[in-house]
Protein backbone atom coordinates (compact mmCIF):
# COMPACT_ATOMS: atom_id res chain seq x y z
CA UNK A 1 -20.05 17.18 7.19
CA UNK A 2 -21.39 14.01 5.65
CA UNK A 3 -19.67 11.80 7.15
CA UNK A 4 -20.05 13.35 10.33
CA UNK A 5 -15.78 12.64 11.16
CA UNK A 6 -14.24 15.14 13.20
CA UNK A 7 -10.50 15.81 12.82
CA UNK A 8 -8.74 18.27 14.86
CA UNK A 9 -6.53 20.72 13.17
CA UNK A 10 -4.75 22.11 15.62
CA UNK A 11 -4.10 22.03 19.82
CA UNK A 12 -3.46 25.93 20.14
CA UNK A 13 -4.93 28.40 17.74
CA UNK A 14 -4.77 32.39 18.14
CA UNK A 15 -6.19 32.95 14.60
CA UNK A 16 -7.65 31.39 11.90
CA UNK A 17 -9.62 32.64 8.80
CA UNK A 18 -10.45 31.28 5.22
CA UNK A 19 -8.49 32.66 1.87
CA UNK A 20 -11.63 34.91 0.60
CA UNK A 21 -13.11 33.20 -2.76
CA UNK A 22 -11.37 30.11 -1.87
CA UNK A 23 -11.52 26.68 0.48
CA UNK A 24 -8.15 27.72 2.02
CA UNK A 25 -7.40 28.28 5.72
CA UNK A 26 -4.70 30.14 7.60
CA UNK A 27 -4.13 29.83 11.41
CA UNK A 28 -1.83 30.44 13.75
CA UNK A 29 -0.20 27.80 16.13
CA UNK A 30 2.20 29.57 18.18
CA UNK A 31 5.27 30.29 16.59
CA UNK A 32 3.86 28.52 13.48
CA UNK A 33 1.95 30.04 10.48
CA UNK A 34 0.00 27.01 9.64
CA UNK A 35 -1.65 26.71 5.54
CA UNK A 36 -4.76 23.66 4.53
CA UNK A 37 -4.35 24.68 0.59
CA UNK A 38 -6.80 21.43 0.34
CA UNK A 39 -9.02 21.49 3.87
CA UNK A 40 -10.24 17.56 2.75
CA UNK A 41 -7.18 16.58 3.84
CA UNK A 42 -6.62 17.53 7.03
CA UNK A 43 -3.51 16.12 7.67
CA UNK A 44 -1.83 18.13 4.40
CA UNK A 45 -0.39 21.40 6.32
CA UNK A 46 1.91 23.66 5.36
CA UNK A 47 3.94 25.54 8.22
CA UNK A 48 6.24 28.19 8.67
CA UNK A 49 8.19 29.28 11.30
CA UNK A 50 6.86 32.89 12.68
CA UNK A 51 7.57 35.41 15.45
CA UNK A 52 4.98 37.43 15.91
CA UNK A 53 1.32 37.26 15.24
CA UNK A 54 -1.03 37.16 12.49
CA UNK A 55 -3.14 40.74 12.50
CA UNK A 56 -4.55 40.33 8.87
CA UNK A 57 -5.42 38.12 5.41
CA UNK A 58 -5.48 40.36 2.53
CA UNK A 59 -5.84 39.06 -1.24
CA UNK A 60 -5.96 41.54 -4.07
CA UNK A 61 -4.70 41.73 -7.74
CA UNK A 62 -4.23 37.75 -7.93
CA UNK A 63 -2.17 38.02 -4.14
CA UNK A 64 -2.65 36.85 -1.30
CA UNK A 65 -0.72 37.84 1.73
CA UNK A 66 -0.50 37.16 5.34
CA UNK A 67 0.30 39.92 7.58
CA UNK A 68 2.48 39.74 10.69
CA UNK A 69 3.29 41.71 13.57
CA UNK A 70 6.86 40.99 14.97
CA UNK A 71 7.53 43.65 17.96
CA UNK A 72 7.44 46.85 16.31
CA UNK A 73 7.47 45.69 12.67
CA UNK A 74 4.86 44.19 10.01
CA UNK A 75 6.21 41.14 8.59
CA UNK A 76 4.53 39.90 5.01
CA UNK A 77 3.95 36.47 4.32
CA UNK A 78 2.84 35.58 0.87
CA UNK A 79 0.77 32.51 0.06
CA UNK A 80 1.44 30.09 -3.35
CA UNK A 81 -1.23 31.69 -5.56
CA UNK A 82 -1.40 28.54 -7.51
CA UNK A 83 -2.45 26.87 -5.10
CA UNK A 84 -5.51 28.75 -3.95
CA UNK A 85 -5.92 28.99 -7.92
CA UNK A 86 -6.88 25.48 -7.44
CA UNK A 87 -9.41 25.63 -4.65
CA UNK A 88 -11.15 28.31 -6.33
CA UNK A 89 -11.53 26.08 -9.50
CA UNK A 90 -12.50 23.44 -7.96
CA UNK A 91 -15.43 25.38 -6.52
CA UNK A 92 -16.31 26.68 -9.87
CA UNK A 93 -16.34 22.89 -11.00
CA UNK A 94 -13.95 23.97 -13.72
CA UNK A 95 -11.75 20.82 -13.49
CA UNK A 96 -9.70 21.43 -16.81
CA UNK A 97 -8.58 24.73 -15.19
CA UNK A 98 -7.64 22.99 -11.74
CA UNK A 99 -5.87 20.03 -13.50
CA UNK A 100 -4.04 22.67 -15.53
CA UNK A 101 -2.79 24.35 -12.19
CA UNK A 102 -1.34 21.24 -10.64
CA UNK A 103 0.62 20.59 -13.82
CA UNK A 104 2.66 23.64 -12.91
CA UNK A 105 3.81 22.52 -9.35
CA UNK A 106 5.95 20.01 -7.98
CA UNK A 107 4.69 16.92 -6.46
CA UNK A 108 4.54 17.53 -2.58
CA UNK A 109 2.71 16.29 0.22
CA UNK A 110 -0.22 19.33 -0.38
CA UNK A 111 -0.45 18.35 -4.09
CA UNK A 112 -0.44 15.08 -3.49
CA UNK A 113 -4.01 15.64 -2.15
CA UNK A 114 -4.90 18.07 -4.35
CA UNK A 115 -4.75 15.58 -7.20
CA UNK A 116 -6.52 12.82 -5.00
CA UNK A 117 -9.38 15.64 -4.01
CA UNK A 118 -9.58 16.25 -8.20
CA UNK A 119 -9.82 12.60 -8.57
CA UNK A 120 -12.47 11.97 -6.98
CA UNK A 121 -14.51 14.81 -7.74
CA UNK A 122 -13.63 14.22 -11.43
CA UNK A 123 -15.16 10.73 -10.96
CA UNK A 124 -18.47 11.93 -9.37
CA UNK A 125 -18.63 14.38 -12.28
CA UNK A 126 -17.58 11.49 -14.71
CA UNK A 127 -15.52 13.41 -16.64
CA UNK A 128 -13.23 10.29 -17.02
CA UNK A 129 -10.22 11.80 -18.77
CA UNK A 130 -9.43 14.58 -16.15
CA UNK A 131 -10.00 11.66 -13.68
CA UNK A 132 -7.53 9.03 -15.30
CA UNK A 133 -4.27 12.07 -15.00
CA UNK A 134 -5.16 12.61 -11.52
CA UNK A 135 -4.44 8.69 -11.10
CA UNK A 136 -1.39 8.92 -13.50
CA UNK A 137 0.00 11.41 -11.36
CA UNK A 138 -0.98 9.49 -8.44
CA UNK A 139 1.03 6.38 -9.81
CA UNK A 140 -1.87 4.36 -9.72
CA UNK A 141 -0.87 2.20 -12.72
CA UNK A 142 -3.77 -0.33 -12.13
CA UNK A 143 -6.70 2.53 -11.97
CA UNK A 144 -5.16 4.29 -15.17
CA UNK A 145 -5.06 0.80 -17.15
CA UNK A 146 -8.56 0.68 -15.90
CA UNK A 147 -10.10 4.23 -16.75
CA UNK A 148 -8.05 4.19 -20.21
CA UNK A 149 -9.80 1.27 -21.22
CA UNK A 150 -13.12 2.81 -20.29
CA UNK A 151 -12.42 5.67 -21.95
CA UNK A 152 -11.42 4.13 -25.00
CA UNK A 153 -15.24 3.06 -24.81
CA UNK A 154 -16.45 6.28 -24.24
CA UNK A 155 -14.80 7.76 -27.46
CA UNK A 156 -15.57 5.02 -29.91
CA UNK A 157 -19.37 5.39 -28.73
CA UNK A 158 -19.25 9.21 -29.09
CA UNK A 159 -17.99 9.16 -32.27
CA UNK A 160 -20.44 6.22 -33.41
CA UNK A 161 -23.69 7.04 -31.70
CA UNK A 162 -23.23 10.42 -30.99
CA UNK A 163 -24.00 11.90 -27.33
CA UNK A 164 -22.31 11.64 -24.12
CA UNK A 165 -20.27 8.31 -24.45
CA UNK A 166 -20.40 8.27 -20.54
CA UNK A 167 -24.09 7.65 -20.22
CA UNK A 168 -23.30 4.35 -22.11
CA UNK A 169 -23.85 1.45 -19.79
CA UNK A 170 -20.47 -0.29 -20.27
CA UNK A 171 -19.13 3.28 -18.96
CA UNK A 172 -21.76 3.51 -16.24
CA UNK A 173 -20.64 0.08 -14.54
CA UNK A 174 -17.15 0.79 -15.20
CA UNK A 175 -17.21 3.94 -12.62
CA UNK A 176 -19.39 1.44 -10.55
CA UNK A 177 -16.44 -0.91 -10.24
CA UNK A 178 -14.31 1.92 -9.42
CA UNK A 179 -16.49 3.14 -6.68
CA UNK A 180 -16.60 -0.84 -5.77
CA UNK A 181 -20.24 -0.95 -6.13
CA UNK A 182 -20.27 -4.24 -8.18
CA UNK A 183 -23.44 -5.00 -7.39
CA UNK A 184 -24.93 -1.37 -9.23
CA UNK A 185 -21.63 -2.48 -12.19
CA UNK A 186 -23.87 -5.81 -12.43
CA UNK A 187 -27.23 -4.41 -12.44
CA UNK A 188 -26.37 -2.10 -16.11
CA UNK A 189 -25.00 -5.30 -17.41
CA UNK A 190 -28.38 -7.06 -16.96
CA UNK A 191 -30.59 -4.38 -17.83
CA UNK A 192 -28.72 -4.14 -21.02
CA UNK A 193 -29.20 -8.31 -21.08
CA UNK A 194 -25.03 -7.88 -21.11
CA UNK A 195 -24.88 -11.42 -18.78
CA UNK A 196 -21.73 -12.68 -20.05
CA UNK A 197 -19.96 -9.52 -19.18
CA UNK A 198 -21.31 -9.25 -15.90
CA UNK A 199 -19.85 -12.93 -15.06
CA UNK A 200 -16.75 -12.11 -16.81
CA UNK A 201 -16.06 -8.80 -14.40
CA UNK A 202 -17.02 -10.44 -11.31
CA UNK A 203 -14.30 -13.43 -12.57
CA UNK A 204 -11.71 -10.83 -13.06
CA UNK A 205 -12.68 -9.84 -9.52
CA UNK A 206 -12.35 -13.61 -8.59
CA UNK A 207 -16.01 -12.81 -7.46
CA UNK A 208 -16.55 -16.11 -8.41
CA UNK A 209 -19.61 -16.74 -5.88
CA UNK A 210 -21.25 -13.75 -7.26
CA UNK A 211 -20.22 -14.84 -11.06
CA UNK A 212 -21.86 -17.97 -10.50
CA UNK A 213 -25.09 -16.89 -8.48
CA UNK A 214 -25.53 -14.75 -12.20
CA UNK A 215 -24.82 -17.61 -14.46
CA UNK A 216 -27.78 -19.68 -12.46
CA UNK A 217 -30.28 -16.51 -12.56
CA UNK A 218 -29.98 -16.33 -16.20
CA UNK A 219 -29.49 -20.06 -16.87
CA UNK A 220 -25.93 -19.73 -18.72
CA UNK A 221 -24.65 -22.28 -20.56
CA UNK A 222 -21.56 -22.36 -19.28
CA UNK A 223 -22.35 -22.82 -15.85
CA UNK A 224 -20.81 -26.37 -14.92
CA UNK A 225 -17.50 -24.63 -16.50
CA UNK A 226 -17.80 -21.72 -14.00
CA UNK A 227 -18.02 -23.94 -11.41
CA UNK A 228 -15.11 -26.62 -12.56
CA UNK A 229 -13.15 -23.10 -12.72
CA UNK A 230 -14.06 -21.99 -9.27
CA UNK A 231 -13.05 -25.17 -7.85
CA UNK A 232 -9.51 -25.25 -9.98
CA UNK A 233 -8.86 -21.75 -8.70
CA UNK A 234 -9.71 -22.43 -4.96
CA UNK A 235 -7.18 -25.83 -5.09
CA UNK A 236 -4.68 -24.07 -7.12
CA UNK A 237 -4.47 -20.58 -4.20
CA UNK A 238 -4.34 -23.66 -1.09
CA UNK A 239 -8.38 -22.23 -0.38
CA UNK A 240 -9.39 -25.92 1.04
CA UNK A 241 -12.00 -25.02 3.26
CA UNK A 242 -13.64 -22.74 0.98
CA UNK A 243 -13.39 -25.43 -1.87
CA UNK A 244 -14.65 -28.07 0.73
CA UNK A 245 -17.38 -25.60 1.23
CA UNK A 246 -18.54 -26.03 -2.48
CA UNK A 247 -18.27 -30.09 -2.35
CA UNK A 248 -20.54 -29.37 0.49
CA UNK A 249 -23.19 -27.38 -1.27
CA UNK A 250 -23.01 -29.71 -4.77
CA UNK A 251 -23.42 -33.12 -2.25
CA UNK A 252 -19.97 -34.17 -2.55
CA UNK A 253 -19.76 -34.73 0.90
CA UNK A 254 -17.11 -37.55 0.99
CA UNK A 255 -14.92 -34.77 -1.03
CA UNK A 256 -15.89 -32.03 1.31
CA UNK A 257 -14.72 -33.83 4.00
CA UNK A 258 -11.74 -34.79 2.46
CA UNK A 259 -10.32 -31.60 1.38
CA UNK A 260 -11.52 -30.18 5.52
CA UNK A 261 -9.14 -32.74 6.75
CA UNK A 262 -6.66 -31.43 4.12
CA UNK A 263 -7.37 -27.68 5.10
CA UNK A 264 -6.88 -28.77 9.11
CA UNK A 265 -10.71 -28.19 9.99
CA UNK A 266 -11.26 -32.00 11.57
CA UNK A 267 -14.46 -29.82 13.70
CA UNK A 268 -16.08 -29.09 10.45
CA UNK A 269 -15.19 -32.21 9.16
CA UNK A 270 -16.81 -33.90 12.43
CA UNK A 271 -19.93 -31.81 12.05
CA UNK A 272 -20.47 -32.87 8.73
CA UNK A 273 -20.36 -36.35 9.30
CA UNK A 274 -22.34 -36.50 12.37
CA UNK A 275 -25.65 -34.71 9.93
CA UNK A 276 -25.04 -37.50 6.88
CA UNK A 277 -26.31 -41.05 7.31
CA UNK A 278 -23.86 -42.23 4.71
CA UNK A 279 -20.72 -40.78 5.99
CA UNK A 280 -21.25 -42.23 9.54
CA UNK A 281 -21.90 -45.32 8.55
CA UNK A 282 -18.32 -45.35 6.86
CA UNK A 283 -15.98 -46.56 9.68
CA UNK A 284 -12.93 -45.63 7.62
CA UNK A 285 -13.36 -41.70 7.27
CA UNK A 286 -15.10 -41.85 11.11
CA UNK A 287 -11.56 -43.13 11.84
CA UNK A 288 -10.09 -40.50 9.57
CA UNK A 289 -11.91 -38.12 11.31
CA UNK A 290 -11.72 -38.90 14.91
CA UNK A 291 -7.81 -39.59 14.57
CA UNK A 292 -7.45 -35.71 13.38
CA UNK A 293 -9.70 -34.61 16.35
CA UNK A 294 -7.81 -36.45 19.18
CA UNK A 295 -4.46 -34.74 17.46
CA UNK A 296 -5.60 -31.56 17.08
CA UNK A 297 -6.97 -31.93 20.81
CA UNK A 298 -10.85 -31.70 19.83
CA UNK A 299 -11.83 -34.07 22.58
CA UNK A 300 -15.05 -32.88 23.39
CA UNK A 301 -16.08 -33.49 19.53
CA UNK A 302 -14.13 -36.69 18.81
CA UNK A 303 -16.45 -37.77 21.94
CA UNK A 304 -19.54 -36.77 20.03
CA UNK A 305 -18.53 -38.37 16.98
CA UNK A 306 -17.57 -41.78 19.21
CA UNK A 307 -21.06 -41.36 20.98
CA UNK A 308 -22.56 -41.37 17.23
CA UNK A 309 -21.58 -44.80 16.18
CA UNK A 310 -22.18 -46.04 20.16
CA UNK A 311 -18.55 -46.60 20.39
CA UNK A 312 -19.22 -45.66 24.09
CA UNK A 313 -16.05 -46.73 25.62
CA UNK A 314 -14.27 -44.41 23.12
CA UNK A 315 -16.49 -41.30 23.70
CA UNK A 316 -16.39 -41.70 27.29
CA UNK A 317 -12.56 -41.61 27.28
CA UNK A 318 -12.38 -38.38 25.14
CA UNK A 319 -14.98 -36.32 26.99
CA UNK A 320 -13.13 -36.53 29.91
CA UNK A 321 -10.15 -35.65 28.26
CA UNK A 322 -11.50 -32.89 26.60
CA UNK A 323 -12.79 -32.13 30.30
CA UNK A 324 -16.45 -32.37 28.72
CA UNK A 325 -17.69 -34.48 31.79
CA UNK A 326 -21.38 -33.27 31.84
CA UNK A 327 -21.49 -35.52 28.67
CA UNK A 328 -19.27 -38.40 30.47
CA UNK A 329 -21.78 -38.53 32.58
CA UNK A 330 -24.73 -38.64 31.04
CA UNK A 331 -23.34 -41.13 28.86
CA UNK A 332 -22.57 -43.38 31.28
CA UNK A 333 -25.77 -43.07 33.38
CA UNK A 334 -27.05 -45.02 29.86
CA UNK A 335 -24.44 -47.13 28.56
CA UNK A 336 -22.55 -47.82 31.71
CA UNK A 337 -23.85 -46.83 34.95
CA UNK A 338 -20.72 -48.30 37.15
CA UNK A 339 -18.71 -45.60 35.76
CA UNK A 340 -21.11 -42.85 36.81
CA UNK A 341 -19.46 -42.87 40.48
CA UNK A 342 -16.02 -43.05 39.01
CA UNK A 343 -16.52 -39.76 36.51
CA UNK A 344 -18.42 -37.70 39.20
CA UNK A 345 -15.06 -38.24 41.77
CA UNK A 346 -13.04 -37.34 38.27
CA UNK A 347 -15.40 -34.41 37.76
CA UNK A 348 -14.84 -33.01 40.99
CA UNK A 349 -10.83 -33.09 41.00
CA UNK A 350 -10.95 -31.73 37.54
CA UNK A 351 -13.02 -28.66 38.78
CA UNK A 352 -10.44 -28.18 41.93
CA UNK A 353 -7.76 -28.14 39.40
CA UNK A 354 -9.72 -25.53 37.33
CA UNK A 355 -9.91 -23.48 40.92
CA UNK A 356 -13.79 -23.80 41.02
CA UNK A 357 -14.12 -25.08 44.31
CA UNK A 358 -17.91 -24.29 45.22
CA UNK A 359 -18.53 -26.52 42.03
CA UNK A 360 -16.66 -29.99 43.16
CA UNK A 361 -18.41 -30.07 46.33
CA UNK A 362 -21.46 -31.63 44.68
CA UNK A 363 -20.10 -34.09 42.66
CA UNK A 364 -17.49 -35.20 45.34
CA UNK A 365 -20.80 -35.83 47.48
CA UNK A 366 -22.13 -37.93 44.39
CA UNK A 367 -18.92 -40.12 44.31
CA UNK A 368 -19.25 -40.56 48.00
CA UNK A 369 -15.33 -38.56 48.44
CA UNK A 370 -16.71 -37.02 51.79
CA UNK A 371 -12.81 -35.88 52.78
CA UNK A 372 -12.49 -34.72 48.99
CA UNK A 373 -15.83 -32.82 49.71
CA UNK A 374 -14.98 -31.57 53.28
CA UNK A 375 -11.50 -30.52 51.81
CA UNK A 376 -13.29 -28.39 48.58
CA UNK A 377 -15.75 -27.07 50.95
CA UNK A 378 -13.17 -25.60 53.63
CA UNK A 379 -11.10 -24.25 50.15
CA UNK A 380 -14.37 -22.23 49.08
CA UNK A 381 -15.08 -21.06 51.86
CA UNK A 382 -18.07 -22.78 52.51
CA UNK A 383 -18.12 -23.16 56.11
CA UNK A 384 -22.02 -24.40 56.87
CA UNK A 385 -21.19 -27.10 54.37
CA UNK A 386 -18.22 -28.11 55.89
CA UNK A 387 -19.97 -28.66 59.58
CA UNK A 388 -22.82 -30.28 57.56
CA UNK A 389 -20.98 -32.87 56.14
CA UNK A 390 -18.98 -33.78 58.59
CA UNK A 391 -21.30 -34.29 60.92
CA UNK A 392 -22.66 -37.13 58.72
CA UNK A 393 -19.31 -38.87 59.07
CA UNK A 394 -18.55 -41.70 61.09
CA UNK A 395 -14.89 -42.47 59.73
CA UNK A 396 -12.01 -41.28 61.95
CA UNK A 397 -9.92 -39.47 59.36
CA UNK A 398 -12.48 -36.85 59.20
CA UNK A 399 -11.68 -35.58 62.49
CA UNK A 400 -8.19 -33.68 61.37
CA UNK A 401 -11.16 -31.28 59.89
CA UNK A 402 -12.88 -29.77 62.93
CA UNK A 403 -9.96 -28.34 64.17
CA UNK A 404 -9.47 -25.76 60.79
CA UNK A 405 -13.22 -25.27 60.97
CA UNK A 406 -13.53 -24.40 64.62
CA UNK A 407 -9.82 -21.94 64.40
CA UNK A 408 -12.47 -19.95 61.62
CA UNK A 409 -15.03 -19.98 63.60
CA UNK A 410 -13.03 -18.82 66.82
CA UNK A 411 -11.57 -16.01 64.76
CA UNK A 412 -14.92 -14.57 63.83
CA UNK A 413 -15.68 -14.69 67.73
CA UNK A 414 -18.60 -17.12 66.73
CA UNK A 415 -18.24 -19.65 69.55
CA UNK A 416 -22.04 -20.83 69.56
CA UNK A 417 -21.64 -23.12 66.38
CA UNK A 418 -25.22 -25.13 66.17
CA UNK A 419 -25.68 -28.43 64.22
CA UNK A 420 -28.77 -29.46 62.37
CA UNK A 421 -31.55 -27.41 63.46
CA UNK A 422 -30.14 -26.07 66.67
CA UNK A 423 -30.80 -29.20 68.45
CA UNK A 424 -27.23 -29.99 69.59
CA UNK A 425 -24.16 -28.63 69.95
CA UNK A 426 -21.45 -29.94 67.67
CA UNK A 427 -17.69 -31.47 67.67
CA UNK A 428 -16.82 -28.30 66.18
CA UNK A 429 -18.70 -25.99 68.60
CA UNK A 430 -16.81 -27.83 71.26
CA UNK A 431 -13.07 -27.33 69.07
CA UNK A 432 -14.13 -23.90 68.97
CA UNK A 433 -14.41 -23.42 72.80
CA UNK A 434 -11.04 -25.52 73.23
CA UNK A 435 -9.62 -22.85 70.82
């Protein structure tokens, strides 16, 4: 209920009803008499095959049985007393009594949960000892290591200071860790000024972004060694662009770029190098750069990194490449404005090849391709434009058009085709009525 998760337990039910003094239920699914001897886990059933139906749940003198009708008989089916043993003590929060219970059974699917259900509530209750045999029964090797060690801590403080040893704070962010709530584990190390063992559990985490955000709060002294660690680790696990990432945020920007390249990130490369004065202004990693780009087909940014050190030529090639030729163009009105006729024509065949039609029209009008234009326009579907511009042709050629425009036209029974403003009739009125 506080998670709000629904789970469904079963398709077809005739009966169910709780184990009295317990958190077991017993339902019926057909021919199946269906047992949750731990309800938190939903998916741990136990069935048996029945023929009748369930009348009745009766539990007396440490017995619980499940009564059957099957035709004219009563069939008894008796439940596994241990088990509900163990519900009930978990309700009673008597954990030593539920761990002793699941000692006595064989590891099976249902007690598989029960010990993970005893776990976990033996962790909320920090009673650390029940919690670490629920894990060793678990075969959780790691998380026994872990809660052995801690409490190894929480006996030696007993017996020294006295008290509950799990109040301690070592203890307290200990179960923290467990419940991964490092950030709580690091805030009873520094309350208890404990800095160096904060840093030293978020580098056995390999945390080591959080290990060295504490290590400049507190001012450590080891702090260049963190970092000289951090970086050793990230080159020795192949982690390029994260230790690229660091060069970046210490100013080694020559070495951040250097180990992108290495980690195949020529974009983030790029991006740095266009922002720093220094790096752009050094032709040979520009060339590094931009040869990484053009083989990793980053067109579009080798262009922008061309455009940066105004070799013009270069970026103009690799925009339209990349297909980037809003930039071509732009470019060239600038740098080289003969070309602008030449990329809008390129432009518009590039957009026909992409299927966007409605979009080349334009820029074949801007490169002065009227056939390209008339064709793109007829392709789209774009009738009016197709009359329009060809009635402000003059070559010949364009004529093969009004035929395919006026069979349209006929077919929508629109035989009145107008021209500019209504004030004559057009070639392709007159197709239409030869149609």
């Amino acid at each position: 209920m506080k998670s709000g998760v629904k789970a469904t337990l079963l398709s077809f039910c005739s009966y169910v009803q709780w184990v009295p003094c317990s958190d077991v239920v017993v339902a019926q699914n057909r021919g199946s008499l269906c047992i949750w001897y731990s309800i938190d886990s939903p998916e741990s059933i136990t069935m048996f095959p029945i023929k009748g139906d369930i009348v009745d749940l009766e539990r007396a003198d440490g017995k619980t049985d499940v009564i059957v009708t099957e035709g004219v008989n009563t069939v008894t089916y008796t439940l596994d007393e241990g088990l509900i043993e163990f519900g009930t003590a978990v309700d009673d929060g008597d954990y030593d009594r539920a761990t002793a219970f699941l000692e006595t059974l064989e590891m099976s699917s249902e007690t598989e949960a029960m010990w993970k259900t005893l776990s976990k509530l033996a962790l909320e209750a920090h009673q650390l000892h029940i919690a670490e045999r629920c894990f060793a029964a678990l075969g959780d090797v790691s998380t026994v290591r872990f809660l052995n060690q801690t409490n190894q801590i929480v006996d030696k403080v007993s017996q020294e200071m006295g008290g509950d040893g799990t109040e301690f704070f070592q203890v307290q962010a200990h179960v923290a860790v467990l419940d991964k709530n490092f950030k709580l584990a690091e805030m009873h190390y520094l309350e208890q000024n404990a800095i160096d063992e904060a840093i030293e559990m978020y580098q056995e985490l390999y945390m080591w972004d959080d290990s060295i955000a504490v290590a400049e709060a507190k001012g450590h002294a080891e702090l260049d060694s963190l970092r000289g660690n951090r970086y050793q680790w990230l080159m020795e696990t192949g982690q390029d662009e994260k230790a690229g990432e660091v060069k970046e945020s210490e100013g080694d920007f020559q070495g951040a770029i250097n180990l992108y390249l290495k980690a195949g990130l020529p974009a983030k490369a790029a991006r740095l190098a266009i922002s720093r004065p220094e790096i752009i202004n050094n032709s040979d990693t520009v060339g590094r750069i931009a040869a990484s780009l053009i083989k990793g087909e980053f067109y579009e940014r080798a262009g922008d990194l061309y455009e940066k050190i105004r070799n013009n030529q270069r970026a103009l090639e690799c925009y339209v490449k990349g297909g980037a030729f809003r930039k071509a163009v732009e470019l060239a009105r600038l740098a080289s404005p003969a070309e602008v006729v030449k990329l809008e024509e390129a432009w518009g065949d590039y957009l026909v090849q992409q299927k966007q039609m409605d979009a080349a029209i334009n820029h074949f009008i801007e490169a002065g391709c009227s056939l390209k234009a008339i064709e793109a326009a007829i392709a789209a579907r774009q009738w009016k434009k197709a009359v329009h511009i060809l009635e402000l042709q003059e070559d010949s050629a364009a004529g093969k058009y009004y035929l395919k425009i006026a069979q349209h036209y006929a077919s929508m029974q629109e035989y009145e085709v107008r021209g500019r403003g209504h004030q004559h009739e057009t070639k392709t009125t007159r197709a239409a009525l030869l149609c």
